[in-house]
N, C-alpha and C. Protein backbone atom coordinates (compact mmCIF):
# COMPACT_ATOMS: atom_id res chain seq x y z
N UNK A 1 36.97 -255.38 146.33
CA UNK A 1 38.00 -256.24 145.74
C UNK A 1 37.83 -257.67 146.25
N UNK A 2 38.11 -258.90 145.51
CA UNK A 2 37.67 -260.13 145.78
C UNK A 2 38.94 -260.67 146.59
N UNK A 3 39.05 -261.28 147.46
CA UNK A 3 40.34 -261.77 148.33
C UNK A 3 40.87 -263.14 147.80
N UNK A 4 40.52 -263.39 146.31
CA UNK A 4 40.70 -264.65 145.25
C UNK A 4 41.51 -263.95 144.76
N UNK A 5 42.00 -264.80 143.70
CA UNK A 5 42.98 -264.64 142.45
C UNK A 5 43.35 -266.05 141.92
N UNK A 6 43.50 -265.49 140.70
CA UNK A 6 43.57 -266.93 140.11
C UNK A 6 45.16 -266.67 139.39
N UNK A 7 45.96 -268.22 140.19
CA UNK A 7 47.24 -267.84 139.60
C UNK A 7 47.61 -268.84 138.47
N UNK A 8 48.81 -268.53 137.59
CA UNK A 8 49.12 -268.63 136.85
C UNK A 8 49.13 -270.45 136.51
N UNK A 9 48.48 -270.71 137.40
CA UNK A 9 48.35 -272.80 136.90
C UNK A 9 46.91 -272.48 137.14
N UNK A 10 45.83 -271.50 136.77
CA UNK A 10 44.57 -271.98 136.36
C UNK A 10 44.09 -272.43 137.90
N UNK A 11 44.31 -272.07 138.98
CA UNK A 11 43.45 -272.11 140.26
C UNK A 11 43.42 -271.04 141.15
N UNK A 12 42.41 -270.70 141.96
CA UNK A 12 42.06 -269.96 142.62
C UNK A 12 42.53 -269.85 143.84
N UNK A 13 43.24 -268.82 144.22
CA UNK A 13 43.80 -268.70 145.56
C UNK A 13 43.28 -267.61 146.26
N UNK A 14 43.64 -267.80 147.90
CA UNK A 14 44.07 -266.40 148.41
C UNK A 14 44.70 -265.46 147.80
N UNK A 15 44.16 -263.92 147.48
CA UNK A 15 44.87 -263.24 146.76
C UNK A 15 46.79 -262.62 147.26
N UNK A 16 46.41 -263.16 148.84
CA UNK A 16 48.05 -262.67 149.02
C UNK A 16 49.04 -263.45 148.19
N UNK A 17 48.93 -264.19 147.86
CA UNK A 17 49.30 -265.50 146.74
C UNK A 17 50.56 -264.22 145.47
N UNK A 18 49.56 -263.07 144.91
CA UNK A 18 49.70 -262.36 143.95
C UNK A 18 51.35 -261.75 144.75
N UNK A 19 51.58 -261.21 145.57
CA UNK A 19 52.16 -260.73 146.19
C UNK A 19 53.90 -261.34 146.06
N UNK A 20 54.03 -262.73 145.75
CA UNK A 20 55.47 -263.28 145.82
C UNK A 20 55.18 -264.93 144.90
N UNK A 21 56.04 -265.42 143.85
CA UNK A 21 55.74 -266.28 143.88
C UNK A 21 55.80 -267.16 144.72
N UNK A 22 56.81 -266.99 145.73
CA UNK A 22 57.17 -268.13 146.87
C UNK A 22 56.09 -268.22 147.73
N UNK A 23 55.04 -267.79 147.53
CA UNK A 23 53.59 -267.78 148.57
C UNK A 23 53.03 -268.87 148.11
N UNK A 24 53.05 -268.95 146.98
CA UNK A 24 52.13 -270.00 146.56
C UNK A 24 52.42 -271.70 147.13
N UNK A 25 53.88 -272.03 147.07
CA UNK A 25 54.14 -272.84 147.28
C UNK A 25 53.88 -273.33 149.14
N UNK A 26 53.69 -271.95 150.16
CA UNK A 26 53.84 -272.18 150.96
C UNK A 26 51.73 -272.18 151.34
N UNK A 27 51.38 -270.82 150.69
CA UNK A 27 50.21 -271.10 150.81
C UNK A 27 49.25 -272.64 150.33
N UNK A 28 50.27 -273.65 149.86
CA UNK A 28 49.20 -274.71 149.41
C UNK A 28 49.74 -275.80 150.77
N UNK A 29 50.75 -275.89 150.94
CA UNK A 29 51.60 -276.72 151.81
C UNK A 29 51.69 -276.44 153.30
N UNK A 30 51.57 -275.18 153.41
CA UNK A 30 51.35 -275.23 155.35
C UNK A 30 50.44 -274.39 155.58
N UNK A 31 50.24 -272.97 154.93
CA UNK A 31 49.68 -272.23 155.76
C UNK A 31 47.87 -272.50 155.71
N UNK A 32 47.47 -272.60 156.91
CA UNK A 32 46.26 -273.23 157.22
C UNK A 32 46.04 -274.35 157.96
N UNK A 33 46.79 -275.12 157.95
CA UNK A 33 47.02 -276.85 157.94
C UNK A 33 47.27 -276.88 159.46
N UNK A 34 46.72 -277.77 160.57
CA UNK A 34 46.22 -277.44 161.85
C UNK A 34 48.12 -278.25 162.09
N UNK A 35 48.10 -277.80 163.40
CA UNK A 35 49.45 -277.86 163.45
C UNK A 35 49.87 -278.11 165.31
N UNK A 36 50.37 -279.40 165.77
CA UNK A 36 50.19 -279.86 167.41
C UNK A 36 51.60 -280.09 167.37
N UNK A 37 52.69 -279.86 166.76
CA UNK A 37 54.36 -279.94 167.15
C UNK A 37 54.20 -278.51 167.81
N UNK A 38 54.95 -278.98 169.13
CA UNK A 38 55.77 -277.82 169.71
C UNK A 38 56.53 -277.05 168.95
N UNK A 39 57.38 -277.38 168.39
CA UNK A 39 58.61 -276.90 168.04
C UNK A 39 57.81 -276.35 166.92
N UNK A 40 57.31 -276.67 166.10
CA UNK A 40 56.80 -276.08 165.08
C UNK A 40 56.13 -274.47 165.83
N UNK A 41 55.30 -274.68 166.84
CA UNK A 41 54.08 -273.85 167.15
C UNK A 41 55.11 -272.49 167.73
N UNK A 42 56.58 -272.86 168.22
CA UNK A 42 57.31 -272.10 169.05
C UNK A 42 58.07 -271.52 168.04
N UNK A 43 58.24 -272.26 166.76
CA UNK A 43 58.75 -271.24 165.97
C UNK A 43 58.26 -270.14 165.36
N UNK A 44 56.88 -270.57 164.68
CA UNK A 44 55.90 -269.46 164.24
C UNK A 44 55.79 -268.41 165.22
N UNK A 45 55.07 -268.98 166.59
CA UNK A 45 54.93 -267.43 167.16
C UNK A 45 56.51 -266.28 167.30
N UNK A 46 57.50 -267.10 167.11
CA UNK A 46 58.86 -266.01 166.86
C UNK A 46 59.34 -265.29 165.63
N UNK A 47 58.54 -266.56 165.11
CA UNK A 47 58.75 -265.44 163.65
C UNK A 47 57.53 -264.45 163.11
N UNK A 48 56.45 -264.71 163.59
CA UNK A 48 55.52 -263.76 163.78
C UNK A 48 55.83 -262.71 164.36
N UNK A 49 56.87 -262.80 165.73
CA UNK A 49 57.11 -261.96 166.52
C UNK A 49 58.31 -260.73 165.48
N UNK A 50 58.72 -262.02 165.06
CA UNK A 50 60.43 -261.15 164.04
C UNK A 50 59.42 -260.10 162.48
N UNK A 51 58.28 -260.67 162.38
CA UNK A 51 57.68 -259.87 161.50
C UNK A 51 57.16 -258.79 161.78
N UNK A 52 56.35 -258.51 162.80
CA UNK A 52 56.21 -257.25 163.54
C UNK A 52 56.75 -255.93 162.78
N UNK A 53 56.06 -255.05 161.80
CA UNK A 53 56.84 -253.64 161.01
C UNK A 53 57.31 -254.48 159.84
N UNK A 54 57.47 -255.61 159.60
CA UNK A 54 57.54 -256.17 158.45
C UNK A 54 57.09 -256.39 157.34
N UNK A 55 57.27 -256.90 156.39
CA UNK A 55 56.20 -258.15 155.77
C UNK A 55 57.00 -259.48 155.68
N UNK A 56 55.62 -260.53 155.83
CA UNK A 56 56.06 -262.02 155.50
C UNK A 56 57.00 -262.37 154.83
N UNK A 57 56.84 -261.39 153.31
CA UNK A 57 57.76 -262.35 152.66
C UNK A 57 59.43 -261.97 152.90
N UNK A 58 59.73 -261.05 153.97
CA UNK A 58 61.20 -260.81 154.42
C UNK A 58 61.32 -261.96 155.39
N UNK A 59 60.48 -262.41 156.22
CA UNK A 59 60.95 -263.65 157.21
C UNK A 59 60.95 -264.53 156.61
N UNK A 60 59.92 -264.83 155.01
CA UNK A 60 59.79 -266.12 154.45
C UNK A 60 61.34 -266.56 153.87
N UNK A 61 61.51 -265.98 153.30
CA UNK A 61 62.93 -265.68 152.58
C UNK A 61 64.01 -265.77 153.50
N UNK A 62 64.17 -265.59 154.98
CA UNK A 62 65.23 -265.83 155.85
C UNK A 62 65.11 -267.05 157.14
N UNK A 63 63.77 -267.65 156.50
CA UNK A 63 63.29 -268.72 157.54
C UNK A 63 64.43 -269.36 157.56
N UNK A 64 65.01 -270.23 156.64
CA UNK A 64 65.98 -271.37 157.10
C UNK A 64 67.52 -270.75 157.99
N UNK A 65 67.37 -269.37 157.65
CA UNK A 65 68.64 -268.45 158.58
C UNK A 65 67.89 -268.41 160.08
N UNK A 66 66.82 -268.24 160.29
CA UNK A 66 66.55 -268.31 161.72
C UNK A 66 66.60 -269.53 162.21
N UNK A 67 65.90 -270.51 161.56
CA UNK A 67 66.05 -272.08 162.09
C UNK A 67 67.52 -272.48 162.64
N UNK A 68 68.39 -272.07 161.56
CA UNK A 68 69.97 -272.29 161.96
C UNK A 68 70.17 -271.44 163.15
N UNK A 69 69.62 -270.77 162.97
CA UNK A 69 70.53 -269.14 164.23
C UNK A 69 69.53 -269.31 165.64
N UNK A 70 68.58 -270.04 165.58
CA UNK A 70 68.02 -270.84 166.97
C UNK A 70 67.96 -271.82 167.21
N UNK A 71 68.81 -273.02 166.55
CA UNK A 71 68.90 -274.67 166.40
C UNK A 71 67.33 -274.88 166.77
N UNK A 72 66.89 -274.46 165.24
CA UNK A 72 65.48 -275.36 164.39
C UNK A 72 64.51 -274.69 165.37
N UNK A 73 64.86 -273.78 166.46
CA UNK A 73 63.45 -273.48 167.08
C UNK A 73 63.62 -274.23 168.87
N UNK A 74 64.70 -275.31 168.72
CA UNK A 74 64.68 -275.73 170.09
C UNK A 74 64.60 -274.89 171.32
N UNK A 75 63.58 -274.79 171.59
CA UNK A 75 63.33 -273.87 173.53
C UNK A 75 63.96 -274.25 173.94
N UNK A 76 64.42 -275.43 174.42
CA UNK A 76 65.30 -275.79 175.42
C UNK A 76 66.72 -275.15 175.26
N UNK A 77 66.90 -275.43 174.00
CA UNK A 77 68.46 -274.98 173.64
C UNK A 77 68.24 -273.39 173.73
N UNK A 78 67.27 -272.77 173.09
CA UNK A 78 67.40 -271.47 173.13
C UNK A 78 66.99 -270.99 174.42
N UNK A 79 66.64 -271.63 175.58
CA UNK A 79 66.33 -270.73 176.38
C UNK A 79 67.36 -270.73 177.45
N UNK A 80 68.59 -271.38 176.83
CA UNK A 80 70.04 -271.59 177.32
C UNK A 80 71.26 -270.43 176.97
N UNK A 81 70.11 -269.98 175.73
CA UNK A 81 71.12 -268.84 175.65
C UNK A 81 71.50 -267.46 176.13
N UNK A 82 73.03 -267.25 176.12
CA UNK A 82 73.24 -266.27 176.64
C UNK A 82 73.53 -264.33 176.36
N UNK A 83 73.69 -263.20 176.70
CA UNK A 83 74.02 -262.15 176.48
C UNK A 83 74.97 -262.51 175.47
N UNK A 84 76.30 -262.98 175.37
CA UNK A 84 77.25 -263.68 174.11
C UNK A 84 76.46 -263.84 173.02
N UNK A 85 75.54 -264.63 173.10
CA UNK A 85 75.21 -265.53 171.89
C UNK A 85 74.05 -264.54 171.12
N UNK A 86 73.44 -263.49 172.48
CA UNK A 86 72.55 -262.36 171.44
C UNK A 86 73.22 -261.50 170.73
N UNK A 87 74.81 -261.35 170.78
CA UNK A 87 75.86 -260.21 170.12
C UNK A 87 76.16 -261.26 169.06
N UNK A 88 76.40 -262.79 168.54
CA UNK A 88 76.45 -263.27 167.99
C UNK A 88 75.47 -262.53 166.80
N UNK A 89 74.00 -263.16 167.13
CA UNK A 89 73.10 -262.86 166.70
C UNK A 89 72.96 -261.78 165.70
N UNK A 90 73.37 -260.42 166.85
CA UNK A 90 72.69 -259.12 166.03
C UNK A 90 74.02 -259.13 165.06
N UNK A 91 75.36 -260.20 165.05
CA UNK A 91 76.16 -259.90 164.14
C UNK A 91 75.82 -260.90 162.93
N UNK A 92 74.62 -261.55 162.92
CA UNK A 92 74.21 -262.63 161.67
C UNK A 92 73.12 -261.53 160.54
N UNK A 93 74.14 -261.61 159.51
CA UNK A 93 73.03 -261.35 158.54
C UNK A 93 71.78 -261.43 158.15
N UNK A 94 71.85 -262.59 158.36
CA UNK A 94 70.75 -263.91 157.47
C UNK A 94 69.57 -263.63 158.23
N UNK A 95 69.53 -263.22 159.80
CA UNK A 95 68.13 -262.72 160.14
C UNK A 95 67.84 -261.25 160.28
N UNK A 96 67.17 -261.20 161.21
CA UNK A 96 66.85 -259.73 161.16
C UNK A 96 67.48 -259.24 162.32
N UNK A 97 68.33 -258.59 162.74
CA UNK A 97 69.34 -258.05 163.95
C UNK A 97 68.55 -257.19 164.82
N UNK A 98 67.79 -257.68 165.56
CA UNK A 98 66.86 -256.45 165.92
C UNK A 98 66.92 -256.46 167.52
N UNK A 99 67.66 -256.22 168.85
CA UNK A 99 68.47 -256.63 169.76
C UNK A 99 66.48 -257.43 170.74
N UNK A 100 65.56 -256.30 170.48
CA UNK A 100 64.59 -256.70 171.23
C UNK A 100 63.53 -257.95 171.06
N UNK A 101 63.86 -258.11 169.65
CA UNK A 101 63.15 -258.81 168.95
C UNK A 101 63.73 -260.44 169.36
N UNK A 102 65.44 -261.31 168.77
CA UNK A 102 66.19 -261.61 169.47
C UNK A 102 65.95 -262.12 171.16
N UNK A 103 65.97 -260.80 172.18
CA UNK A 103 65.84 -261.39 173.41
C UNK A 103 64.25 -261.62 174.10
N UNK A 104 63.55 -261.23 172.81
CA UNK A 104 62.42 -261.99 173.29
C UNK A 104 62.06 -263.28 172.91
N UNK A 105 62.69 -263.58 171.80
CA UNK A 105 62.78 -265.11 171.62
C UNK A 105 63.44 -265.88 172.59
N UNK A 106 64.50 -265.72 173.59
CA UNK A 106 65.08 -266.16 174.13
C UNK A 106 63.97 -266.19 175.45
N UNK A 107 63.62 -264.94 175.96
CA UNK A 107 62.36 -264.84 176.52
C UNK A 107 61.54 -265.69 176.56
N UNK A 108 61.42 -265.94 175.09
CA UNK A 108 59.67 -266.55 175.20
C UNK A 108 60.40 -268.01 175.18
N UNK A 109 61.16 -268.47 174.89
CA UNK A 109 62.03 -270.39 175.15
C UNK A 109 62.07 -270.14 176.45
N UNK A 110 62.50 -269.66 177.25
CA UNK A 110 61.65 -269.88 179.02
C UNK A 110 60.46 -270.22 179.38
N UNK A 111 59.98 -269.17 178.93
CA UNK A 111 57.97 -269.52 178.95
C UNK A 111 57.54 -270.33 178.79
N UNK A 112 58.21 -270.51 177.46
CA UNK A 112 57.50 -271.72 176.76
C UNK A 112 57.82 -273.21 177.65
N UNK A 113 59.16 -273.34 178.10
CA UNK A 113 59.32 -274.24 179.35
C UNK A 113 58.54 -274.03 180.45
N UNK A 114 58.29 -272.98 180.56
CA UNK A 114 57.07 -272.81 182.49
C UNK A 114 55.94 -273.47 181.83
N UNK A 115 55.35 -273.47 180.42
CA UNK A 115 54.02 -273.34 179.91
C UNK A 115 53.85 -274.85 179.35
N UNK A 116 55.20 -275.80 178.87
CA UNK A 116 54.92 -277.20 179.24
C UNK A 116 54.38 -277.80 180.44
N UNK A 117 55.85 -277.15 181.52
CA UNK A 117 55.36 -277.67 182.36
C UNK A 117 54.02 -277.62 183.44
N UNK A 118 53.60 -276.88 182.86
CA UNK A 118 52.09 -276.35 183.77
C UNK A 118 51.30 -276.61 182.78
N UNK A 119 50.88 -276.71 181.19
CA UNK A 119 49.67 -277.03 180.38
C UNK A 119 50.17 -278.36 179.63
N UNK A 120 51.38 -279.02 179.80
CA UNK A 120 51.68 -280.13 179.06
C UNK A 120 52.23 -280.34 177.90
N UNK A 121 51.88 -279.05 177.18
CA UNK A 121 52.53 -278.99 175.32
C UNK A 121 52.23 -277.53 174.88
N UNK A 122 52.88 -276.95 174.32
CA UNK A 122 52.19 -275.45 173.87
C UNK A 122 50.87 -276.17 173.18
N UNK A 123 50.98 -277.14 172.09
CA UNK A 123 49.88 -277.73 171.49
C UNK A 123 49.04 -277.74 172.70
N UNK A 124 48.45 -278.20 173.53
CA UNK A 124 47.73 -278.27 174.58
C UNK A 124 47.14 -276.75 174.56
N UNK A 125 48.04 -276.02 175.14
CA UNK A 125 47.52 -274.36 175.60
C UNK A 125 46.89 -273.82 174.48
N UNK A 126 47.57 -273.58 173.17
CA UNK A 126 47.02 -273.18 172.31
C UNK A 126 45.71 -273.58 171.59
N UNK A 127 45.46 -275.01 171.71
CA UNK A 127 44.19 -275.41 170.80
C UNK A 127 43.06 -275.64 172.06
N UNK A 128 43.41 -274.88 173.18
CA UNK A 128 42.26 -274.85 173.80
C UNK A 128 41.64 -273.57 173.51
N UNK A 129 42.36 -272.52 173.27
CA UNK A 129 41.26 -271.07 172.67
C UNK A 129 40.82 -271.41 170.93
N UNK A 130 40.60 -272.79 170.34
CA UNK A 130 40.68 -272.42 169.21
C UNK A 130 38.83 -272.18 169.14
N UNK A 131 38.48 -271.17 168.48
CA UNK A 131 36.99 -270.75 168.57
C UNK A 131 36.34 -271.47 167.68
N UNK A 132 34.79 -271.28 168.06
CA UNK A 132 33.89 -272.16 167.21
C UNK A 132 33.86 -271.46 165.65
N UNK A 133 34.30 -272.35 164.74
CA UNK A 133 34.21 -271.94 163.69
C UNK A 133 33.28 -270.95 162.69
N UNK A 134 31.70 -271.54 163.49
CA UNK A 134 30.52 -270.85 163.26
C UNK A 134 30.27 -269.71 163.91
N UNK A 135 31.35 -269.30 164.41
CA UNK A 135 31.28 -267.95 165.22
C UNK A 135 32.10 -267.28 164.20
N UNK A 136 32.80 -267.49 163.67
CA UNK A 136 33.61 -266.49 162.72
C UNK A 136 33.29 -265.65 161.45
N UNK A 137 33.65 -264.26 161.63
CA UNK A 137 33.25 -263.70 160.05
C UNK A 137 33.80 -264.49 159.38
N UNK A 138 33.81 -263.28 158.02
CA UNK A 138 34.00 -263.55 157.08
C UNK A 138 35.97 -263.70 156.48
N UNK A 139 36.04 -264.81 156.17
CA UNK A 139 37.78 -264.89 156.20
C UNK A 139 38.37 -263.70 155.40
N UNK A 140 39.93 -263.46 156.18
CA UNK A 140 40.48 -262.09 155.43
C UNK A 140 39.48 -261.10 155.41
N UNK A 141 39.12 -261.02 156.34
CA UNK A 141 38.55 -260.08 156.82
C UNK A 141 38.73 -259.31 158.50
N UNK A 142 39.13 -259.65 158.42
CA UNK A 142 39.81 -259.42 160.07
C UNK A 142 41.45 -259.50 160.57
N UNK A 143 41.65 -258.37 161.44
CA UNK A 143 43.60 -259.11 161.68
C UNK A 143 43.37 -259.25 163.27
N UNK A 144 42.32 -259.09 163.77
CA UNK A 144 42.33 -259.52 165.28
C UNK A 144 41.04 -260.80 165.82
N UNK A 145 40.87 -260.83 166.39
CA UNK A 145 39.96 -261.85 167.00
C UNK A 145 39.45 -261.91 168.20
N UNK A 146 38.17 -262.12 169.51
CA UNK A 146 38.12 -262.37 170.59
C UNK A 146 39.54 -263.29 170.88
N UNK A 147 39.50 -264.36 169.89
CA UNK A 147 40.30 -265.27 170.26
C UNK A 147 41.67 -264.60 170.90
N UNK A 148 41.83 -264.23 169.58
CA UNK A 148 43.70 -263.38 169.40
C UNK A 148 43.88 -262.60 170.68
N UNK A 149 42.98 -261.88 170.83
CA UNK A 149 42.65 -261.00 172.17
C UNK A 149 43.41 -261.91 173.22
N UNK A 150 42.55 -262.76 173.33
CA UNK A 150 42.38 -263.49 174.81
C UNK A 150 43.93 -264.23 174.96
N UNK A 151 44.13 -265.18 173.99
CA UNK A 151 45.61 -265.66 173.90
C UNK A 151 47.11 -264.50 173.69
N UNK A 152 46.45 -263.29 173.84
CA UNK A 152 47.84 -262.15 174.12
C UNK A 152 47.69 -261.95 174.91
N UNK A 153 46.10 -261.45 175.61
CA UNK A 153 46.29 -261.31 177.10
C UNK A 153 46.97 -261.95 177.99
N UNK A 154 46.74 -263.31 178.12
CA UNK A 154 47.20 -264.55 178.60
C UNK A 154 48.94 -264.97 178.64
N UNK A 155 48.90 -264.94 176.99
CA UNK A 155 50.61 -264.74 177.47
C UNK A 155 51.58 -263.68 177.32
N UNK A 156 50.87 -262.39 177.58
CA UNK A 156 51.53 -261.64 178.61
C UNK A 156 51.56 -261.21 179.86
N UNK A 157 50.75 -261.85 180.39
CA UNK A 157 50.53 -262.10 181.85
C UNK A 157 52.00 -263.16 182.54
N UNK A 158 51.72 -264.28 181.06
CA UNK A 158 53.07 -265.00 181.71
C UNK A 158 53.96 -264.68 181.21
N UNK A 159 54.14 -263.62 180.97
CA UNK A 159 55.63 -263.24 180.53
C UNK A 159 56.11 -263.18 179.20
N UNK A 160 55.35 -263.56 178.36
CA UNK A 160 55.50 -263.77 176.50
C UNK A 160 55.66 -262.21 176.19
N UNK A 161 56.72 -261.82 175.24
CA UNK A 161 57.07 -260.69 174.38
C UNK A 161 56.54 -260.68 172.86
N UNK A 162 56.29 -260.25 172.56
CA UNK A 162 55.98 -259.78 171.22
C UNK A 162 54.92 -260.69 170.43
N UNK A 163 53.72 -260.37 171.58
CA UNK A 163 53.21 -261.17 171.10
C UNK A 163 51.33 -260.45 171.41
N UNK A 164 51.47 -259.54 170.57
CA UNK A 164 50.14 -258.77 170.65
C UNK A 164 49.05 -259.35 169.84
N UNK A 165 47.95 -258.78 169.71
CA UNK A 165 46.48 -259.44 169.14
C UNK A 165 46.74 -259.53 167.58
N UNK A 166 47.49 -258.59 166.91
CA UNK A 166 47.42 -258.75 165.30
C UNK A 166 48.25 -260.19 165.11
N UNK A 167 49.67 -259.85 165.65
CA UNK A 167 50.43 -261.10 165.52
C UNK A 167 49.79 -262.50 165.95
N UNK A 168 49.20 -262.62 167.63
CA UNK A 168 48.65 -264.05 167.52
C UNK A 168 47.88 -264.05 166.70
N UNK A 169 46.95 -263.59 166.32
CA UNK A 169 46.30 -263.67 164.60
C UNK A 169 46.41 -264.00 163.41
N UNK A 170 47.80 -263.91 163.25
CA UNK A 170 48.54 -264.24 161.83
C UNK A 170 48.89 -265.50 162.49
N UNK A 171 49.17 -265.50 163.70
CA UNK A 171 49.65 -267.00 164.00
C UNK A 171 48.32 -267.77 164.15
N UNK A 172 47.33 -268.09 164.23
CA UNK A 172 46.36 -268.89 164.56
C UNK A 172 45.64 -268.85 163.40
N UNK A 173 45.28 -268.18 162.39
CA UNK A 173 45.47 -268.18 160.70
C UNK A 173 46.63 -269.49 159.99
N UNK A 174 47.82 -269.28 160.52
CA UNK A 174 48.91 -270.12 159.90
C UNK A 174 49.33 -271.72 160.40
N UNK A 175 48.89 -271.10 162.00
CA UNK A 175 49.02 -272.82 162.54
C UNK A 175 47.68 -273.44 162.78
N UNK A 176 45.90 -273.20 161.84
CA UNK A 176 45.13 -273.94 161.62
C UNK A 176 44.28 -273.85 162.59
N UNK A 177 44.25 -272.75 163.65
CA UNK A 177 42.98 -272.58 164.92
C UNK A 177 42.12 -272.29 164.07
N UNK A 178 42.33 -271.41 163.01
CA UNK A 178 41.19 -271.34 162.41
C UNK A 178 41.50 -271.35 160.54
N UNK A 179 40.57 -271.74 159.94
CA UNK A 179 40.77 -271.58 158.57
C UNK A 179 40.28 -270.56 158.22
N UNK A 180 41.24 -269.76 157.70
CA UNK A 180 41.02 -268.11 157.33
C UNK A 180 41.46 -267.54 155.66
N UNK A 181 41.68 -269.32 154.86
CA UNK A 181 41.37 -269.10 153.39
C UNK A 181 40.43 -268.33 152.90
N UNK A 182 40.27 -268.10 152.14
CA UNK A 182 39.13 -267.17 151.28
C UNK A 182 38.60 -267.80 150.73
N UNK A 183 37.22 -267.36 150.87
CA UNK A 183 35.81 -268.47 150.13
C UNK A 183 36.45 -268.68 148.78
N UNK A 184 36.08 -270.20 148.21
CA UNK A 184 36.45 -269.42 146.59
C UNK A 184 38.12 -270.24 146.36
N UNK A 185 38.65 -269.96 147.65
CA UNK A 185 40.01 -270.54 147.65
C UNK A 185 40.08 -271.82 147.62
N UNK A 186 41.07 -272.22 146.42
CA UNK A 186 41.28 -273.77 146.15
C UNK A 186 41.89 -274.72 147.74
N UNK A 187 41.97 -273.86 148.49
CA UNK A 187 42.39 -274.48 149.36
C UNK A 187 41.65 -274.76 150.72
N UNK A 188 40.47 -273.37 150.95
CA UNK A 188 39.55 -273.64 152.09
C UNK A 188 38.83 -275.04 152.20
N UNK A 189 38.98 -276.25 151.34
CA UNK A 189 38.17 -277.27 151.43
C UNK A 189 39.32 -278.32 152.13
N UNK A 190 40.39 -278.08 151.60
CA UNK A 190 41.79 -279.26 152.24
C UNK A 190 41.65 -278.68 153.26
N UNK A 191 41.75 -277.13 153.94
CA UNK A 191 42.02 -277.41 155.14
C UNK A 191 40.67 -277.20 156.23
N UNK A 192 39.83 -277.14 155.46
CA UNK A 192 38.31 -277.57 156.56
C UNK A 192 38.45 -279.27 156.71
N UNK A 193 38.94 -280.33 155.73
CA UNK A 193 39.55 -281.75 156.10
C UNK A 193 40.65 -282.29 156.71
N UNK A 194 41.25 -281.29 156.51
CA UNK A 194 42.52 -281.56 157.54
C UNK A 194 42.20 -281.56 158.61
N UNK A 195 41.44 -280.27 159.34
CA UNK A 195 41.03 -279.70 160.47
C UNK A 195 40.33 -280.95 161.18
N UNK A 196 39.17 -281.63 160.31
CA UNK A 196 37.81 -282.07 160.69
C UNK A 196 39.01 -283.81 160.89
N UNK A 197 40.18 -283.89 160.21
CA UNK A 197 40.90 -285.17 160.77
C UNK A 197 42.07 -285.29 161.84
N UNK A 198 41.98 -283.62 162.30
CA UNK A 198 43.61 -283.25 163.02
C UNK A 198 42.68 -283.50 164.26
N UNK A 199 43.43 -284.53 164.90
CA UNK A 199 43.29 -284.67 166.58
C UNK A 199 43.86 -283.71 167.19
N UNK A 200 43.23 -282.91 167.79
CA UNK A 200 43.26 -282.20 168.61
C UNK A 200 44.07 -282.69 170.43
N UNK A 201 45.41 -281.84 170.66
CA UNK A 201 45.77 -281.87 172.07
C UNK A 201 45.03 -282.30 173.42
């Protein structure tokens, strides 16, 4: 089966594209696109984490309910929060109530403070495992990586929850370590230029 598809405006995508229309809009606009905001990088790996037994398009669909229900992703603020505010939580609809899932986000907004202050920026920590491109199969073709490997090992050593080799995978796919479009895809060429103009941490 070809990991293309051609959608309904006459271009060629990633075939997960087929799957929701709301992919499309996100597959042309972020996912791939190299990515050095903290706050950005700290949200993905939680909602990667909140996808876990999921699929995407249930977190895609409740993203702006998590943004609200962790003020936008702020570590600082969230790693302020308390036992109270996780009963809040598992009483919000709008995300996914899942008590472990929840206090590892709160979890990982600590970390993520030890991991400024000792590497300077998650951007920093993270785009130092990003691998040589020419080392990589073939895209969508893989849900793990040496890479993925090495960056779960790592931060679960320091203490990071929910954050195993498939998931950093989907995360380093989405925040641009690596471009993992599909040959063929109208989009593997924007973000091999993005990449080749994103300054790197």
């Amino acid at each position: 089966m070809t990991a293309t598809t051609v959608s309904a405006d006459g271009k060629t995508r990633c075939r997960w594209c087929d799957a929701a229309p709301e992919f499309v809009a996100y597959h042309d606009t972020e996912w791939g696109f190299p990515v050095g905001d903290d706050r950005r990088l700290f949200e993905k790996v939680c909602l990667e984490g909140f996808q876990s037994g999921l699929s995407w398009r249930t977190i895609l669909a409740k993203r702006e309910n998590f943004r609200a229900a962790f003020h936008d992703f702020d570590f600082d603020r969230v790693a302020q929060f308390t036992e109270s505010d996780v009963e809040v939580l598992l009483g919000d609809k709008g995300i996914i109530r899942h008590r472990g899932k929840i206090e590892a986000v709160i979890n990982n907004a600590k970390r993520a403070q030890e991991m400024v202050a000792d590497e300077g920026s998650l951007a920093a920590y993270f785009w130092r495992f990003e691998p040589d491109s020419r080392q990589l199969g073939t895209p969508q073709m893989a849900s793990t990586s040496d890479a993925s490997v090495a960056i779960s090992k790592d931060l679960k050593k320091r203490g990071w929850k929910f954050v195993g080799p498939t998931t950093v995978y989907a995360f380093m796919q989405a925040m641009g370590l690596i471009n993992d479009h599909a040959l063929g895809c109208v989009m593997r060429p924007v973000i091999d230029q993005a990449r080749r103009d994103f300054k790197r941490p």
